[in-house]
N, C-alpha and C. Protein backbone atom coordinates (compact mmCIF):
# COMPACT_ATOMS: atom_id res chain seq x y z
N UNK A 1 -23.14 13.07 -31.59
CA UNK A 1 -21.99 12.87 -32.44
C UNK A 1 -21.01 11.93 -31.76
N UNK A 2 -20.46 10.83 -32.38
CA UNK A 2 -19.29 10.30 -32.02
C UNK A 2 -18.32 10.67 -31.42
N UNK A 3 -17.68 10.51 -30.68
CA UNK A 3 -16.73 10.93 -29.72
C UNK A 3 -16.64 12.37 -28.72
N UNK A 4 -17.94 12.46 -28.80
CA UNK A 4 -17.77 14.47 -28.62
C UNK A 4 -18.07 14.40 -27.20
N UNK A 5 -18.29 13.33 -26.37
CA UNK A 5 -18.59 13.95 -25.00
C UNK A 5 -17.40 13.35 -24.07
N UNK A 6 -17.42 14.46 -22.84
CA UNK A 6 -16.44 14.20 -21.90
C UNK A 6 -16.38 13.67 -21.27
N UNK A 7 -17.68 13.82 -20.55
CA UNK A 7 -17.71 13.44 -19.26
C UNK A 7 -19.07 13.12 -19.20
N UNK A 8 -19.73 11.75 -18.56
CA UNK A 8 -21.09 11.82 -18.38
C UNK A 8 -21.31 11.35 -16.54
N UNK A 9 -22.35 11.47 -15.86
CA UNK A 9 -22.93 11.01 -14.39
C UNK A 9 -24.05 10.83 -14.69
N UNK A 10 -24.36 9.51 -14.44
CA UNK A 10 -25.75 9.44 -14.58
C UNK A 10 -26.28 8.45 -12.84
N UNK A 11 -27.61 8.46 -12.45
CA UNK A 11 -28.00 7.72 -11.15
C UNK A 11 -28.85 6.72 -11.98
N UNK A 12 -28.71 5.71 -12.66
CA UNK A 12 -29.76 4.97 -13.56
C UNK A 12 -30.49 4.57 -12.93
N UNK A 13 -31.68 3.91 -13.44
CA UNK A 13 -32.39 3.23 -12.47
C UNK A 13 -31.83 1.98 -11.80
N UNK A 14 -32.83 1.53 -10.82
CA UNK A 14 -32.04 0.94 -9.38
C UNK A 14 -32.74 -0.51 -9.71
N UNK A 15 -33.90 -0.06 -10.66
CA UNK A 15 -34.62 -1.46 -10.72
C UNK A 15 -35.89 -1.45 -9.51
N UNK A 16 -35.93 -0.80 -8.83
CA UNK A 16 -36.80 -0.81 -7.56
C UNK A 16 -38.25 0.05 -7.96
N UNK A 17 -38.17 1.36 -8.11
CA UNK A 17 -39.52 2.14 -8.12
C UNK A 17 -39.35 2.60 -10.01
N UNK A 18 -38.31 2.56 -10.86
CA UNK A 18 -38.71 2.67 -12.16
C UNK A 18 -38.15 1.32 -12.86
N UNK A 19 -38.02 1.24 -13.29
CA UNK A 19 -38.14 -0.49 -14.38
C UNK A 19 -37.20 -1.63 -13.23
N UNK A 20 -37.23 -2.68 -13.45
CA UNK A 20 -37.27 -3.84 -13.10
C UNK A 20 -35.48 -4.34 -12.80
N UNK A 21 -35.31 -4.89 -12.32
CA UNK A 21 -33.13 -5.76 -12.67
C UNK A 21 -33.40 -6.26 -14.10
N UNK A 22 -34.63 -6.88 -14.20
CA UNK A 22 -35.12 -7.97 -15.44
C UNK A 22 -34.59 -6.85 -16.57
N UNK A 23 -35.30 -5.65 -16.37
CA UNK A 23 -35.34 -4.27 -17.52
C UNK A 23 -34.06 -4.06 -17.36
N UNK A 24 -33.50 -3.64 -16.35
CA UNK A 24 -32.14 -3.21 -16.28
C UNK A 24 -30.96 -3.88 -17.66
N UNK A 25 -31.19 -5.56 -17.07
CA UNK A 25 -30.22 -6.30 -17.90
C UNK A 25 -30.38 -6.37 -19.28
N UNK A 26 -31.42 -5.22 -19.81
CA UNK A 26 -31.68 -5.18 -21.13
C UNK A 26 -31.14 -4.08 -21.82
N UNK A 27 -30.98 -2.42 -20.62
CA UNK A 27 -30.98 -1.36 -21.14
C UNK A 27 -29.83 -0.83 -21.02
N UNK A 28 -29.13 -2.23 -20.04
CA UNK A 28 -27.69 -1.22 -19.61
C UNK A 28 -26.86 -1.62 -20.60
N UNK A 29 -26.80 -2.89 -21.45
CA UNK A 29 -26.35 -3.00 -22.23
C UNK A 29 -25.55 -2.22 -23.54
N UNK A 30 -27.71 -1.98 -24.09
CA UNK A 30 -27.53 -0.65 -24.46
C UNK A 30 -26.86 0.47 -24.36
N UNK A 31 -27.16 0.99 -23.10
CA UNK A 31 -26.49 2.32 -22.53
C UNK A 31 -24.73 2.11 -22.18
N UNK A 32 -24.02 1.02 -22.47
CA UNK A 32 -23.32 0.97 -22.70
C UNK A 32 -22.26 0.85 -23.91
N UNK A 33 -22.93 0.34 -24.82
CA UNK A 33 -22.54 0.65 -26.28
C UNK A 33 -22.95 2.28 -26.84
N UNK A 34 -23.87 3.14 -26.04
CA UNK A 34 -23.92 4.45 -26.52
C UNK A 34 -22.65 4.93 -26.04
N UNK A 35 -22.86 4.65 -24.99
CA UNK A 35 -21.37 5.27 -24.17
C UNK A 35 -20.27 5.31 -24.96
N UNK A 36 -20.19 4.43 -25.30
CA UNK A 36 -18.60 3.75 -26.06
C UNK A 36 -18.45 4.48 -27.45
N UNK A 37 -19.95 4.91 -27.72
CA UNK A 37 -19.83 5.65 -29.19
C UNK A 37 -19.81 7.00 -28.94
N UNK A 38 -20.30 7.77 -27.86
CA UNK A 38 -20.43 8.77 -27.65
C UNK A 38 -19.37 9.58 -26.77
N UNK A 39 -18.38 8.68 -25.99
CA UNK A 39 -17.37 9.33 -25.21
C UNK A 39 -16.19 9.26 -26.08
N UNK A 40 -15.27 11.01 -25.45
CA UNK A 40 -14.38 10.83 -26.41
C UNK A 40 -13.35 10.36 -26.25
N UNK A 41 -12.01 10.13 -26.85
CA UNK A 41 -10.83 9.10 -26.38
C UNK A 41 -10.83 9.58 -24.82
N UNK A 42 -10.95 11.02 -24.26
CA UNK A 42 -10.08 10.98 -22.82
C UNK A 42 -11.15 10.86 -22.16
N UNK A 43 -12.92 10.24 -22.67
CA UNK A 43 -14.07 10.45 -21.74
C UNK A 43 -14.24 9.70 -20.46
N UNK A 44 -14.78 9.96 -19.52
CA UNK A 44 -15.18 9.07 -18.24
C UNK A 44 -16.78 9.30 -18.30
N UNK A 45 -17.50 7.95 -17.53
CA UNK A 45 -18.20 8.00 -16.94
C UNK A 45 -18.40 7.41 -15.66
N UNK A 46 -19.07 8.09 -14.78
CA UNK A 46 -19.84 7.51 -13.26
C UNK A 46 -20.95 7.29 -13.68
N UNK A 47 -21.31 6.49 -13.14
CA UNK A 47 -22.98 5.50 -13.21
C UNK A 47 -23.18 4.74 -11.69
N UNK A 48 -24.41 5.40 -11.50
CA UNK A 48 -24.69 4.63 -10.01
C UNK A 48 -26.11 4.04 -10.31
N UNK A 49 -25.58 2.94 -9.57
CA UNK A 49 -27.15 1.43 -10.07
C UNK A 49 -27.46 0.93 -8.56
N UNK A 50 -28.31 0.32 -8.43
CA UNK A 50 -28.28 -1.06 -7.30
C UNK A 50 -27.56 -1.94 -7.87
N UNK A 51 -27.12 -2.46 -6.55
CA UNK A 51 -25.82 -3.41 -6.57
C UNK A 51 -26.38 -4.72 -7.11
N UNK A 52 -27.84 -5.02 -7.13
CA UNK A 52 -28.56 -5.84 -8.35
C UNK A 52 -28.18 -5.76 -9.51
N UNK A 53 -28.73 -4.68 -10.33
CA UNK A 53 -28.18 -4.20 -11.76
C UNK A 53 -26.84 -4.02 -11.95
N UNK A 54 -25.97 -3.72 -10.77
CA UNK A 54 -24.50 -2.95 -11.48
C UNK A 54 -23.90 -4.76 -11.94
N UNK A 55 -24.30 -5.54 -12.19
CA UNK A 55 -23.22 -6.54 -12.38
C UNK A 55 -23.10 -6.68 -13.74
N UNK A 56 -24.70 -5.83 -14.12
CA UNK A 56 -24.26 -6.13 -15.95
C UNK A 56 -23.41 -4.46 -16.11
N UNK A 57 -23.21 -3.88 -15.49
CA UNK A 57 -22.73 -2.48 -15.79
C UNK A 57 -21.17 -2.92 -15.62
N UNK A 58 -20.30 -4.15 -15.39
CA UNK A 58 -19.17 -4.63 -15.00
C UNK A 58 -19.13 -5.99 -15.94
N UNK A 59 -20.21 -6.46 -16.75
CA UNK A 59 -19.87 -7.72 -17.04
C UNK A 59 -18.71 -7.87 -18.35
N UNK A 60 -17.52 -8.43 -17.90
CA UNK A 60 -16.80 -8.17 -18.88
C UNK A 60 -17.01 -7.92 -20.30
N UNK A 61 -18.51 -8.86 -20.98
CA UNK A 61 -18.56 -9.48 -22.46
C UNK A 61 -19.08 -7.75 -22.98
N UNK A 62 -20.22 -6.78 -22.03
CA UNK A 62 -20.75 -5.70 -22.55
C UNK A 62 -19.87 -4.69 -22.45
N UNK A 63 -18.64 -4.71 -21.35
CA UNK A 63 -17.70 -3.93 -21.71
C UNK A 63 -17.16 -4.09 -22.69
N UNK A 64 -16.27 -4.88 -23.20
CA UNK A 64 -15.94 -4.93 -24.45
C UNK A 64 -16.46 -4.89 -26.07
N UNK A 65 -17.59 -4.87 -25.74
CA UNK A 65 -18.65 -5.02 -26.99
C UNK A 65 -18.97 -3.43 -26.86
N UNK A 66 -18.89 -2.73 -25.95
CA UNK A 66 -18.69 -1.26 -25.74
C UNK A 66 -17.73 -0.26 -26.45
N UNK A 67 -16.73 -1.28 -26.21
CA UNK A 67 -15.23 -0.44 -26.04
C UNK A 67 -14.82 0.34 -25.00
N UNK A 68 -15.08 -0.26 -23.69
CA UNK A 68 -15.23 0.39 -22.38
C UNK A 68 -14.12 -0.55 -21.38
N UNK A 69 -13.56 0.41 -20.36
CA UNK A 69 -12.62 -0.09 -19.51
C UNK A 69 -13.61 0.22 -18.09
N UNK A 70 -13.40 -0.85 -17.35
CA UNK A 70 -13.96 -0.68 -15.36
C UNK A 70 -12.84 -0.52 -14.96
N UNK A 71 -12.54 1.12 -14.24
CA UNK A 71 -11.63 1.42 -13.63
C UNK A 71 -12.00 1.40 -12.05
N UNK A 72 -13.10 1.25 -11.78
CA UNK A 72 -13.63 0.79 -10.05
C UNK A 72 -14.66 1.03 -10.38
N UNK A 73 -14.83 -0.36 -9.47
CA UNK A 73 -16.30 -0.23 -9.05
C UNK A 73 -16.61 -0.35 -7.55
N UNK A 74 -17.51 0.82 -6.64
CA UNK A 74 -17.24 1.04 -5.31
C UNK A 74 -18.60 0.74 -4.54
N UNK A 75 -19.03 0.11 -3.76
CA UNK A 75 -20.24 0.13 -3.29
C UNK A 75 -20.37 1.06 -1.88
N UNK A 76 -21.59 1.56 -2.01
CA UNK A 76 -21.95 2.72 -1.42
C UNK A 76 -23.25 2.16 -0.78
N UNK A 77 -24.25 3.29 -0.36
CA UNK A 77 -25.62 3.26 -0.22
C UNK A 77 -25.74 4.94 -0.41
N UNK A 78 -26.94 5.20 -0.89
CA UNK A 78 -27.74 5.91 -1.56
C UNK A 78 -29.25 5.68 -1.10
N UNK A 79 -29.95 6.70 -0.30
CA UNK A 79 -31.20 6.90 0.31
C UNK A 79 -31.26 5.28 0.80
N UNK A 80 -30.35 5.22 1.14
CA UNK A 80 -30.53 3.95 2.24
C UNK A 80 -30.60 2.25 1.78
N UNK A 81 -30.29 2.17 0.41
CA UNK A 81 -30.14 1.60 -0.43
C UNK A 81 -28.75 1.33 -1.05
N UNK A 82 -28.48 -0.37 -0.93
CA UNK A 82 -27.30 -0.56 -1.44
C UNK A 82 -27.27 -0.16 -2.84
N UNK A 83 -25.59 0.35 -3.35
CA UNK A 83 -25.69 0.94 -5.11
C UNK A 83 -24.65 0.59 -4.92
N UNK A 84 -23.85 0.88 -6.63
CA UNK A 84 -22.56 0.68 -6.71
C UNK A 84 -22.74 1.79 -7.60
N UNK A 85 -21.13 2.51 -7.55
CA UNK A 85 -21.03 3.48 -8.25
C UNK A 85 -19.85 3.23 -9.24
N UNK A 86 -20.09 3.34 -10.32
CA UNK A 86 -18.46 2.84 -11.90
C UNK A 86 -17.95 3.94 -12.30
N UNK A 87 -16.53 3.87 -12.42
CA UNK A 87 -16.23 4.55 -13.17
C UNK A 87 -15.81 3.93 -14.55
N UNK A 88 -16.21 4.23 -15.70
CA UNK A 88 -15.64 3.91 -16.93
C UNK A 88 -15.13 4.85 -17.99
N UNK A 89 -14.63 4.24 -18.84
CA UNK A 89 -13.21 5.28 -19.61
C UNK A 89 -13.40 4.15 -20.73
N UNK A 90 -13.34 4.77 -22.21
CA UNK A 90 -13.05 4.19 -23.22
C UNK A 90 -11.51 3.33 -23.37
N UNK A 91 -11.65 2.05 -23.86
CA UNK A 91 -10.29 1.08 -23.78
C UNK A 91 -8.58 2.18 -24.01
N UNK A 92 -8.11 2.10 -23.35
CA UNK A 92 -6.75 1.99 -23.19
C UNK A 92 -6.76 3.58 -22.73
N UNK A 93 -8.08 4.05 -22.68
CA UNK A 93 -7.41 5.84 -21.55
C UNK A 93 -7.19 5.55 -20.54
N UNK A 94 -6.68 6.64 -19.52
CA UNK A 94 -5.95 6.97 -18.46
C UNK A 94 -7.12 7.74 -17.39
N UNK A 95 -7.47 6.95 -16.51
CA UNK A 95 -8.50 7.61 -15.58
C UNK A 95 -7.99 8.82 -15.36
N UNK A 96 -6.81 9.53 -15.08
CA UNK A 96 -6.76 10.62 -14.62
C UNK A 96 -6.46 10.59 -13.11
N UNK A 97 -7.21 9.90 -12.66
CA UNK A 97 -7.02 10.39 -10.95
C UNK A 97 -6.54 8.92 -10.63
N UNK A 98 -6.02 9.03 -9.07
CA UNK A 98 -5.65 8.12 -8.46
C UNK A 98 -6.59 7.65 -7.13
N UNK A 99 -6.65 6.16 -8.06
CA UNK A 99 -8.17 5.87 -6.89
C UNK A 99 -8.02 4.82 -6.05
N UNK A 100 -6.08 4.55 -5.45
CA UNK A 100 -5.67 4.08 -4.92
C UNK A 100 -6.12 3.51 -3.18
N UNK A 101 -6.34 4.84 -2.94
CA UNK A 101 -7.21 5.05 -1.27
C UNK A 101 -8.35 4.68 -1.19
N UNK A 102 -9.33 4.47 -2.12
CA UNK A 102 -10.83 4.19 -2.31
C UNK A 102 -10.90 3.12 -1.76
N UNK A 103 -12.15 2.64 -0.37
CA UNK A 103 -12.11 1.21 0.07
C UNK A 103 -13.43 0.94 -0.37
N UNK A 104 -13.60 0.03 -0.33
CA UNK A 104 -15.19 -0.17 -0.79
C UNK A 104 -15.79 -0.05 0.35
N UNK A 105 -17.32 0.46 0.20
CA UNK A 105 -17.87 0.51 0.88
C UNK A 105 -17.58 1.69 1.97
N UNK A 106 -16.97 2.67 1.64
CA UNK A 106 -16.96 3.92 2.55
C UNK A 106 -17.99 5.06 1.88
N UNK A 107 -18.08 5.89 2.06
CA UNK A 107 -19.34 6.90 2.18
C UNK A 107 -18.49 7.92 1.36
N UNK A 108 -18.54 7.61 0.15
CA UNK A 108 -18.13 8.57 -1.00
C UNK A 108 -16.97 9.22 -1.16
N UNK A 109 -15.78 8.46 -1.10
CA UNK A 109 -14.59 9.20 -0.85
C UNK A 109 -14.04 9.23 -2.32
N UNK A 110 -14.86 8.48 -3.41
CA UNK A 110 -14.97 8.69 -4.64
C UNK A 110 -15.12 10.07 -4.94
N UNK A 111 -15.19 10.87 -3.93
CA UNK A 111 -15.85 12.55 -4.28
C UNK A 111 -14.39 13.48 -4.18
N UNK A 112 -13.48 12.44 -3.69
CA UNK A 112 -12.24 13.40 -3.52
C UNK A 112 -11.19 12.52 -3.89
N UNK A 113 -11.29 12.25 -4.81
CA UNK A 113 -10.18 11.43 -5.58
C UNK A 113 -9.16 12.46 -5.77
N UNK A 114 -8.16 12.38 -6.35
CA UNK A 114 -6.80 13.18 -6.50
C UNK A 114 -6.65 13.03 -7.94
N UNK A 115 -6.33 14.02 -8.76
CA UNK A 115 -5.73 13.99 -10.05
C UNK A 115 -4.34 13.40 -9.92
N UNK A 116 -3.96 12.78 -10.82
CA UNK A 116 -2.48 12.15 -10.66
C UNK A 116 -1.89 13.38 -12.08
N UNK A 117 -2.85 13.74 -13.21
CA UNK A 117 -2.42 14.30 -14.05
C UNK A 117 -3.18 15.95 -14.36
N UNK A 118 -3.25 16.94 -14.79
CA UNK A 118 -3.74 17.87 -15.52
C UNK A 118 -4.84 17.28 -16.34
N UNK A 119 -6.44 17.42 -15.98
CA UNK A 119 -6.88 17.09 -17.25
C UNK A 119 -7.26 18.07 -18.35
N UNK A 120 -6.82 17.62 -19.44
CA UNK A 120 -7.28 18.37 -20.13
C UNK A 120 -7.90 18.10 -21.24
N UNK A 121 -8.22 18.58 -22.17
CA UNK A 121 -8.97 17.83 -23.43
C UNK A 121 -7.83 17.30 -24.37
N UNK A 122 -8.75 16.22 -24.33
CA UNK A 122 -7.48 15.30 -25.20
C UNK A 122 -7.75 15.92 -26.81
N UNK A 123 -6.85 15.67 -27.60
CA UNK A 123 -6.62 16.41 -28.93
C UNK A 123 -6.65 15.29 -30.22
C-alpha cells in the first residue's frame, strides 16, 4: 500500500557474488521509485551497496523521479569490502536524528546517531 511503511534496511546487492554494477544500475532505480511509493511522509530508509553501485542510489535525476531526499551518504566496509551506506527520507521530511558527527569512513557510528526529535508516527 502507498505510504504505509516506516522504516525500511535493506544490504542490496554489492554487484560482486549476486547480479552485476551493470544489473545494479537497472534495479536500483527501480527500487527507488518503490521506495518513494511505499514510504510514508515521516519514512526513512538505510540501504547499503558497494561503493560501485551506491552512485546510482545518490544520482540526483532517480532521486527525484522517486520523490526521495539523500540525507548522507557514509562509506564504510562490510566483510572487508568497500560499501556505502544511505540514508533516505521522502522530499521535504525531517531525518529525525542529528548526523552532524558522522565522518566518512569511520566504522559505523551511523549506529548511534542521536535523535534531535521524538519520533513518532507522523499523522
Amino acid at each position: 500500500r502507498s505510504g504505509s511503511v516506516d522504516a525500511v534496511a535493506s544490504d542490496l546487492p554489492f554487484g560482486k557474488q549476486f547480479l552485476s554494477v551493470e544489473a545494479n544500475s537497472k534495479l536500483f532505480p527501480r527500487l527507488l521509485r518503490e521506495l518513494g511509493r511505499v514510504l510514508s511522509p515521516c519514512g526513512r530508509a538505510v540501504l547499503l551497496t558497494s561503493e560501485e553501485s551506491a552512485a546510482v542510489l545518490i544520482e540526483p535525476s532517480a532521486l527525484e523521479a522517486a520523490g526521495l531526499s539523500l540525507h548522507m551518504a557514509l562509506r564504510t566496509r562490510h566483510c572487508n569490502l568497500k560499501c556505502v551506506a544511505v540514508l533516505l527520507t521522502p522530499c521535504g521530511a525531517s531525518v529525525g536524528f542529528d548526523v552532524s558527527g558522522v565522518e566518512d569512513g569511520a566504522s559505523g557510528p551511523w549506529l548511534s546517531w542521536k535523535h534531535d526529535k521524538p519520533l513518532v508516527a507522523c499523522t
